[in-house]
C-alpha atoms as a PDB file:
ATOM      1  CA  UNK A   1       0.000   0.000   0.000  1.00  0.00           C
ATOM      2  CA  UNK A   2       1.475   3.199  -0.931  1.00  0.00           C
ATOM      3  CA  UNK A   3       1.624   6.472   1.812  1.00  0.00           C
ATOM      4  CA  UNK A   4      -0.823   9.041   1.424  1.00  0.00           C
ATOM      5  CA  UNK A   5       0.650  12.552   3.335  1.00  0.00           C
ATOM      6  CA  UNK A   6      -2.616  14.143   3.899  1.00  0.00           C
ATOM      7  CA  UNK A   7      -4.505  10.656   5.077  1.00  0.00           C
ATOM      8  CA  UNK A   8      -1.179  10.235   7.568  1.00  0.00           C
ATOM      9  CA  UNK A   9      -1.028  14.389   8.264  1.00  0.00           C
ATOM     10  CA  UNK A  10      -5.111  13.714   8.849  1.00  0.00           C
ATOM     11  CA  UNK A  11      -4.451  10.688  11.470  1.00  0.00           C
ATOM     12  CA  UNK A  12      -1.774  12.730  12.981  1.00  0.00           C
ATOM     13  CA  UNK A  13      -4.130  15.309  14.083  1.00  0.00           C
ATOM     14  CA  UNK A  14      -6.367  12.837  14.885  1.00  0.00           C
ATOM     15  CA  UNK A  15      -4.243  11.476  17.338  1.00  0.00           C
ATOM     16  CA  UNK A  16      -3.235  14.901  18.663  1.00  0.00           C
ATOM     17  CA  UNK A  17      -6.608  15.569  19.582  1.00  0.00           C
ATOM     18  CA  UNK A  18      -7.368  12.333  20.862  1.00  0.00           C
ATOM     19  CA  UNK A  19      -4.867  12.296  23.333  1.00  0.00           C
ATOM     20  CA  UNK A  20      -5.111  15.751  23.850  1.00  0.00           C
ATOM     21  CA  UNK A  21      -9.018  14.994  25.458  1.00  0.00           C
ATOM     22  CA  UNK A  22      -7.369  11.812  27.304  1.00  0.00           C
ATOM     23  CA  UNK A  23      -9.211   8.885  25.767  1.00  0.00           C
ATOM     24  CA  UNK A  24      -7.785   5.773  24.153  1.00  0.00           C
ATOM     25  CA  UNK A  25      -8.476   4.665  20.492  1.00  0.00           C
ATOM     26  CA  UNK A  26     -10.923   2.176  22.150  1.00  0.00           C
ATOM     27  CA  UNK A  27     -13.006   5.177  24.373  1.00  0.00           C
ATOM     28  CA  UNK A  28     -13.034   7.314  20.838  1.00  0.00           C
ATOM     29  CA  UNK A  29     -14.231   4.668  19.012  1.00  0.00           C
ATOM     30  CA  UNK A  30     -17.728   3.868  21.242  1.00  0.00           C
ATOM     31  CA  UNK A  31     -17.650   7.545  21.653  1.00  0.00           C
ATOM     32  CA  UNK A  32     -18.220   8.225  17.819  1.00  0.00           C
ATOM     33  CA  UNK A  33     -20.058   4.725  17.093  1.00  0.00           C
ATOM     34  CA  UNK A  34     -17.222   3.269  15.469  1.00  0.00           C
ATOM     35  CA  UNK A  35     -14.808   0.020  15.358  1.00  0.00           C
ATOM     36  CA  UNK A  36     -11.681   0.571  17.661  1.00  0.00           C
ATOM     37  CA  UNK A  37      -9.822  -0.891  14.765  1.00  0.00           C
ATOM     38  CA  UNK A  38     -10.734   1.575  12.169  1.00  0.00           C
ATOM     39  CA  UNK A  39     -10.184   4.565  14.427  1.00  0.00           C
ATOM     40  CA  UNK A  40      -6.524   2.803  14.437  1.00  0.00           C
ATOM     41  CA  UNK A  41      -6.864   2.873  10.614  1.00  0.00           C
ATOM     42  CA  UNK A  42      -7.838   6.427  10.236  1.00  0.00           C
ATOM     43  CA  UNK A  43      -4.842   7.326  12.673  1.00  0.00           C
ATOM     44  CA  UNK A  44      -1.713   5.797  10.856  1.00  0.00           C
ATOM     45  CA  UNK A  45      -3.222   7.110   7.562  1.00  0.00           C
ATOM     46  CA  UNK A  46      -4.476   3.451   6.158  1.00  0.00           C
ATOM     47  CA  UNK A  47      -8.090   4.635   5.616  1.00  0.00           C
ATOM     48  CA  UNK A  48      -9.552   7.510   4.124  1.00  0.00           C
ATOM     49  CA  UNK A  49     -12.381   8.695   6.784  1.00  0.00           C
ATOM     50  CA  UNK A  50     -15.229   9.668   4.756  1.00  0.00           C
ATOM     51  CA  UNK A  51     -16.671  13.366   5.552  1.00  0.00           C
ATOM     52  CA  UNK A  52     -19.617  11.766   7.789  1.00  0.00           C
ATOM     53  CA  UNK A  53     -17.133  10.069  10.063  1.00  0.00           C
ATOM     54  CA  UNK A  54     -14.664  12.808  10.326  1.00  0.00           C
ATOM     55  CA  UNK A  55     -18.165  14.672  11.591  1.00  0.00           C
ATOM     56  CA  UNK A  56     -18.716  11.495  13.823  1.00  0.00           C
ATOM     57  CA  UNK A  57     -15.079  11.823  14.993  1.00  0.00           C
ATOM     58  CA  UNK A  58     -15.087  15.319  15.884  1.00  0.00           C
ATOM     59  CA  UNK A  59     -18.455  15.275  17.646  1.00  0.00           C
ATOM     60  CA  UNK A  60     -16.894  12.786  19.972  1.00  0.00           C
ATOM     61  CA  UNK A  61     -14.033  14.715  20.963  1.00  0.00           C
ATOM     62  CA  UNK A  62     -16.272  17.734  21.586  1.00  0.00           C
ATOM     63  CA  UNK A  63     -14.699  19.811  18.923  1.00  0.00           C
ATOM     64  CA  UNK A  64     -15.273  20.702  15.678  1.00  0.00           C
ATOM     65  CA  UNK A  65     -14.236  19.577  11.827  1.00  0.00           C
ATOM     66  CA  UNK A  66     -12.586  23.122  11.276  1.00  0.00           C
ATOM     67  CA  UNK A  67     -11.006  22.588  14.633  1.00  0.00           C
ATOM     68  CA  UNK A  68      -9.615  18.766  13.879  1.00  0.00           C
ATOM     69  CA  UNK A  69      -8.701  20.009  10.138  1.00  0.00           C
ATOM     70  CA  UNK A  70      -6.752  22.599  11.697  1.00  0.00           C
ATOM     71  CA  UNK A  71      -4.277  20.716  12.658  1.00  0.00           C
ATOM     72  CA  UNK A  72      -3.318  19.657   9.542  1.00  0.00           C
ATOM     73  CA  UNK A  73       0.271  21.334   8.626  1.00  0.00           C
END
């Protein structure tokens, strides 16, 4: 499988804000209704998170998408 920068530069701040809150992959996951696995997915850049989820995702970290987007350098 070949690297995508802005799927890994997407996990990244994923990640950031993840651990920034103080909940595992596992906590975000049930949080935002989805597998543990794919939130590991999504994090080292292996899946491309779909608009929907990166709503789902940011809901459960009590942010925003602007706000989790922003991260991205």
């Amino acid at each position: 499988m070949s690297r995508d920068a802005d799927l890994e530069a997407f996990g990244r701040a994923l990640r950031h804000w993840r651990k920034q809150k103080g909940l595992s992959q596992e906590e975000l996951a049930g949080r935002s209704d989805l597998h543990r696995n794919y939130v590991g997915l999504v994090e080292r850049g292996e899946r491309n998170a779909s608009i929907k989820t990166m709503f789902k995702l940011a809901h459960a970290l009590g942010i925003n998408v602007a706000q989790l987007c922003g991260e991205i350098r």
